[in-house]
C-alpha atoms as a PDB file:
ATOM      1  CA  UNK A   1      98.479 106.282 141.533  1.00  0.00           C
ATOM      2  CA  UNK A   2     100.315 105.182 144.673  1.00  0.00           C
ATOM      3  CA  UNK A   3     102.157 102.635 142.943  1.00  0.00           C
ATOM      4  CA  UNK A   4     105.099 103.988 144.192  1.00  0.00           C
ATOM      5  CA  UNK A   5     104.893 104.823 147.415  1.00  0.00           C
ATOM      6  CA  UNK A   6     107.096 102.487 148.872  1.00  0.00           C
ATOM      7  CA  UNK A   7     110.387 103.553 147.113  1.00  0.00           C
ATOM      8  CA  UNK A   8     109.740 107.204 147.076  1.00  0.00           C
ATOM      9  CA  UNK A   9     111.033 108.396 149.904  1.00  0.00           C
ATOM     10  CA  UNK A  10     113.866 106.111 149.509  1.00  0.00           C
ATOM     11  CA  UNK A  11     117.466 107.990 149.863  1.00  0.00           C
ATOM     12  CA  UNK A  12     119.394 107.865 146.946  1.00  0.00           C
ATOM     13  CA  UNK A  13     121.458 104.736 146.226  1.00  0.00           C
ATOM     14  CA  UNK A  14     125.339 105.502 145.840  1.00  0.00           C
ATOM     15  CA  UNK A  15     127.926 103.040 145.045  1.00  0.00           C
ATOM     16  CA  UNK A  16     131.084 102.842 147.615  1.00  0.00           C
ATOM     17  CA  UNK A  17     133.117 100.893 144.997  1.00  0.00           C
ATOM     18  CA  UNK A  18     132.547 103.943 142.294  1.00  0.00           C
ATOM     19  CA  UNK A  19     132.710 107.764 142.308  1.00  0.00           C
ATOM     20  CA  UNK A  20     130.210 109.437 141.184  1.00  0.00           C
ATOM     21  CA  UNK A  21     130.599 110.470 137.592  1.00  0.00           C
ATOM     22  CA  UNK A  22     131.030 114.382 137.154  1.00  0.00           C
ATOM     23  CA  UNK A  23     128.490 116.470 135.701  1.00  0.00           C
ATOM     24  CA  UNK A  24     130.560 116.908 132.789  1.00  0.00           C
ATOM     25  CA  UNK A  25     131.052 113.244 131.961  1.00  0.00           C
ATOM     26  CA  UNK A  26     127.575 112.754 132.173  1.00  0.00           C
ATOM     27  CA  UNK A  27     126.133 115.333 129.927  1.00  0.00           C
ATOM     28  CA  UNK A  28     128.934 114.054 127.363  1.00  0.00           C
ATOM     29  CA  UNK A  29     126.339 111.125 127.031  1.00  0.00           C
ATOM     30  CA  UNK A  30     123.800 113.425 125.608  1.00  0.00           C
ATOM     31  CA  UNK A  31     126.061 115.323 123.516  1.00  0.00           C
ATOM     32  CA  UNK A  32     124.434 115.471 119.731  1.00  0.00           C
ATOM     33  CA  UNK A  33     125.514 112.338 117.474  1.00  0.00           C
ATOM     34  CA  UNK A  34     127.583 113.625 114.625  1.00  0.00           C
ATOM     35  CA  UNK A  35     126.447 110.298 111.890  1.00  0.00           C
ATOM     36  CA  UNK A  36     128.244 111.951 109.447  1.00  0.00           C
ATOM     37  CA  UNK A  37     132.440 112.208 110.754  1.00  0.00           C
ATOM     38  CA  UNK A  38     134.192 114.527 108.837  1.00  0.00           C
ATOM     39  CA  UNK A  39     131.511 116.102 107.202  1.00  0.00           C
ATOM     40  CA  UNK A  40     131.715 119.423 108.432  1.00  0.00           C
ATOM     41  CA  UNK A  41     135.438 118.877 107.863  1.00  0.00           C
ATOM     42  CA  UNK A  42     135.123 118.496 104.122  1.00  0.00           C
ATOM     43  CA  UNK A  43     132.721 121.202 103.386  1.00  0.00           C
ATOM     44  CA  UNK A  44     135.030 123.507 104.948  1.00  0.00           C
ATOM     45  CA  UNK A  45     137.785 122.039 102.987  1.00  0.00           C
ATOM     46  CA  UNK A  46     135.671 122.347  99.498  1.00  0.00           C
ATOM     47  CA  UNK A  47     134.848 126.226 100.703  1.00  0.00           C
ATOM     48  CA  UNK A  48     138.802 126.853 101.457  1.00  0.00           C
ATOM     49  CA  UNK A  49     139.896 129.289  98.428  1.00  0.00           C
ATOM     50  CA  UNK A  50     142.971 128.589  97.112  1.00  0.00           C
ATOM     51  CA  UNK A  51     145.360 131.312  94.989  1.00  0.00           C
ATOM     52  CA  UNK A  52     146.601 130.240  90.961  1.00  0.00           C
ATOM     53  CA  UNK A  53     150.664 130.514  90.640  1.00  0.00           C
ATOM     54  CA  UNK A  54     151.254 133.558  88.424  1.00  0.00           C
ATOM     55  CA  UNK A  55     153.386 132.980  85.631  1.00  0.00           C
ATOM     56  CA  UNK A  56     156.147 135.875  85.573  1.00  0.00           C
ATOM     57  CA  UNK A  57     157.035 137.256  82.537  1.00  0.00           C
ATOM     58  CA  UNK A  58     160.765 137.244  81.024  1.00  0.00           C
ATOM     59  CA  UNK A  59     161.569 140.614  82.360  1.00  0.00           C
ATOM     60  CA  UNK A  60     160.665 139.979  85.580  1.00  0.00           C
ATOM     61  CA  UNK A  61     162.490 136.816  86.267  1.00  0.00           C
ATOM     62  CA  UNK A  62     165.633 138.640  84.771  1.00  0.00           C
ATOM     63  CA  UNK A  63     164.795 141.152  87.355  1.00  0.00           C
ATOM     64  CA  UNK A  64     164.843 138.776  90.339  1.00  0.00           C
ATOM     65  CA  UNK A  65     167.887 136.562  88.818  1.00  0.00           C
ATOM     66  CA  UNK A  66     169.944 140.024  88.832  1.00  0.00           C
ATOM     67  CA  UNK A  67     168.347 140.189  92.680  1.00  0.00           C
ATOM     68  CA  UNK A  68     169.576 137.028  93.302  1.00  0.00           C
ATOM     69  CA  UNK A  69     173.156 137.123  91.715  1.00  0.00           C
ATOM     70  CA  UNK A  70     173.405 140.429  94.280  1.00  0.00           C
ATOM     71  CA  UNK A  71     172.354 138.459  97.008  1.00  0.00           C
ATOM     72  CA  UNK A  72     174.600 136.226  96.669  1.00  0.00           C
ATOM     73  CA  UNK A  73     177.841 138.688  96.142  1.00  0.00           C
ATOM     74  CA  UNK A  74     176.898 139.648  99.653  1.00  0.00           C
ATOM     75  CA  UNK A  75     176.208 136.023 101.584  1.00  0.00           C
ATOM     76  CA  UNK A  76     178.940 137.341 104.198  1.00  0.00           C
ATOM     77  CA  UNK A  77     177.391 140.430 104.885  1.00  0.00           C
ATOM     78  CA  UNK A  78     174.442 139.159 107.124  1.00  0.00           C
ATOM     79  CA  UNK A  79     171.786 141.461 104.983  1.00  0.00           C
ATOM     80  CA  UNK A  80     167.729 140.640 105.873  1.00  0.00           C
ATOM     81  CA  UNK A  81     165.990 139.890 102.457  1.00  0.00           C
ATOM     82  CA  UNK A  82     162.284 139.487 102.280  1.00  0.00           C
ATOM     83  CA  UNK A  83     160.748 137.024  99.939  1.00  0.00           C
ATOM     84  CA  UNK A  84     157.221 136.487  98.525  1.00  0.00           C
ATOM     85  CA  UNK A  85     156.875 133.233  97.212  1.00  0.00           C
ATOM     86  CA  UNK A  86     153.949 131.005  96.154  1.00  0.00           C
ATOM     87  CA  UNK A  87     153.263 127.318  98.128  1.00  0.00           C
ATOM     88  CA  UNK A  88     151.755 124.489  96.715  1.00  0.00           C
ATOM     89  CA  UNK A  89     148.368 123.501  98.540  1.00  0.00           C
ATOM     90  CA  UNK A  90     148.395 119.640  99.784  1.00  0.00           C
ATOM     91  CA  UNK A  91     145.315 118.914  99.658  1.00  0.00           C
ATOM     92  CA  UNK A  92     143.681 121.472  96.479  1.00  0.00           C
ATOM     93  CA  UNK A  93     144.946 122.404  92.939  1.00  0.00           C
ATOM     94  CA  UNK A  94     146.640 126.229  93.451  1.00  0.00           C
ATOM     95  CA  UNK A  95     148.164 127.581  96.745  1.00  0.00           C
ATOM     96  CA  UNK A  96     149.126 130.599  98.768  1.00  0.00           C
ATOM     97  CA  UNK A  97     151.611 133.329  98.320  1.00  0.00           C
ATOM     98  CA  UNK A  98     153.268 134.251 101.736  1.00  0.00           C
ATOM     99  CA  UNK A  99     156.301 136.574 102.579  1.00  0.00           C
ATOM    100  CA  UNK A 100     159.126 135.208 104.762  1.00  0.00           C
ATOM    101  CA  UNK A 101     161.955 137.773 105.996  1.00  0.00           C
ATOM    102  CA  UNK A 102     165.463 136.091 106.658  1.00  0.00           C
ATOM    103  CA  UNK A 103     169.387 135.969 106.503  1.00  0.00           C
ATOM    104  CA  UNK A 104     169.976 134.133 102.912  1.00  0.00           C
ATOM    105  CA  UNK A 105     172.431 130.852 104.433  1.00  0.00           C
ATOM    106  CA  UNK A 106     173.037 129.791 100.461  1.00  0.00           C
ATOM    107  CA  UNK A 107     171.850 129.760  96.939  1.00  0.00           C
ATOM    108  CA  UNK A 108     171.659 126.222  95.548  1.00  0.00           C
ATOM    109  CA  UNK A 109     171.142 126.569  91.507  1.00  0.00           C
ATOM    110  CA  UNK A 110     171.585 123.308  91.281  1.00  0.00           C
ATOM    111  CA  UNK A 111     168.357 122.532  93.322  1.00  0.00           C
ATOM    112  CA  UNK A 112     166.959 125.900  92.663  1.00  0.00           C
ATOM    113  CA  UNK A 113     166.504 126.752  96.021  1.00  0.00           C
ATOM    114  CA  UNK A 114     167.307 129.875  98.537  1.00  0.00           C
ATOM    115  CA  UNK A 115     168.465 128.286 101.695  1.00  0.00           C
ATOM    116  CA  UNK A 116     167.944 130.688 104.578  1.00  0.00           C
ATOM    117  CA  UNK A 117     170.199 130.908 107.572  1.00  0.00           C
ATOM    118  CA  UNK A 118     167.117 129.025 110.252  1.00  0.00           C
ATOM    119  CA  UNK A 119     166.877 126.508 107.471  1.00  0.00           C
ATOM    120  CA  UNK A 120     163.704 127.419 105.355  1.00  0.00           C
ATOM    121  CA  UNK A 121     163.982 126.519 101.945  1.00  0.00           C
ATOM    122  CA  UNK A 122     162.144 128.489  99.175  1.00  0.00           C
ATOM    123  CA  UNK A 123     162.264 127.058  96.046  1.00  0.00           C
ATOM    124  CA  UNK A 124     164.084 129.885  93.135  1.00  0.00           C
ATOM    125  CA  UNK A 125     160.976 129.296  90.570  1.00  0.00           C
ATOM    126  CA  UNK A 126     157.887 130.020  93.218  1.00  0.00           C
ATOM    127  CA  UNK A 127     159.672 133.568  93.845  1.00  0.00           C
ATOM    128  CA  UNK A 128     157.714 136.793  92.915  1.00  0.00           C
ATOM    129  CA  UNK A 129     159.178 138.922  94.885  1.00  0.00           C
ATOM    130  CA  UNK A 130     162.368 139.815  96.496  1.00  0.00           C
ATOM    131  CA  UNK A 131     163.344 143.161  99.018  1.00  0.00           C
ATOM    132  CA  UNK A 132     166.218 144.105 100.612  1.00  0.00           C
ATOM    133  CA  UNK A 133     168.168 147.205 101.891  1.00  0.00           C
ATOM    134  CA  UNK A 134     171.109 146.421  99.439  1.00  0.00           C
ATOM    135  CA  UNK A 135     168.453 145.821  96.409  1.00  0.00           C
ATOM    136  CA  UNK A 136     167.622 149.368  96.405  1.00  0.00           C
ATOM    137  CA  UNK A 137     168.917 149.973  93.233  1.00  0.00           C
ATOM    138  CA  UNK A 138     165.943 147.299  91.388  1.00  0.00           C
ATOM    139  CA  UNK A 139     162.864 148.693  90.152  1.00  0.00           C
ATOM    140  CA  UNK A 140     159.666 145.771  90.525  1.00  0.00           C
END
């Protein structure tokens, strides 16, 4: 029982080549093990929903091609449009639909894109929606 007796009043050894270690760095050495990295990761990735592309039907793309032809009839004119458009997911089959609001820059056909004036690109075909002041006269 009094085994000890002879260190136990001891003062407490510290080094004079080495700080002490902070009281955060050493309870990081008794933070839980994680033995499986990126688990937690890839469940949430599996649980992320992702949105199908809607396919538009023939009057409606008419409807935004007529949208777009105004558009660009009034490229010098400065006019805020607001697009909602589908993206492609990276990782997952399907995507997102988001709404960006923008000066149209240019209208490349040839690479089917809307070229706004900070530089987005939205590509023509993932369009579902397009509003403007000078559209007024469209019906959705």
């Amino acid at each position: 029982m009094d085994n000890y007796n002879d260190i136990i009043n001891m003062p407490h050894y510290t080094s004079v080549k080495h700080k002490r270690m902070s009281l955060e760095a050493r309870s990081a050495q008794f933070a839980p093990f994680a033995a499986l990295k990126g688990f937690e990761e890839a469940v949430f990735e599996t649980a992320r929903l992702t949105d199908d592309k809607k396919e538009l039907d023939e009057g409606l793309k008419n409807l935004l091609n007529e949208k777009l032809k105004v558009i660009q009839s009034e490229l010098g004119n400065k006019i805020e449009i607001t697009f909602t458009y589908f993206i492609k997911d990276k990782y997952k089959d399907g995507g997102k639909y988001i709404t960006k609001t923008g000066i149209v820059k240019k209208i490349d056909e040839i690479e089917g894109k809307v070229i706004l004036d900070n530089y987005d690109e939205i590509i023509i075909d993932d369009i579902i929606e397009i509003e403007g002041n000078n559209l007024n006269n469209f019906n959705n």
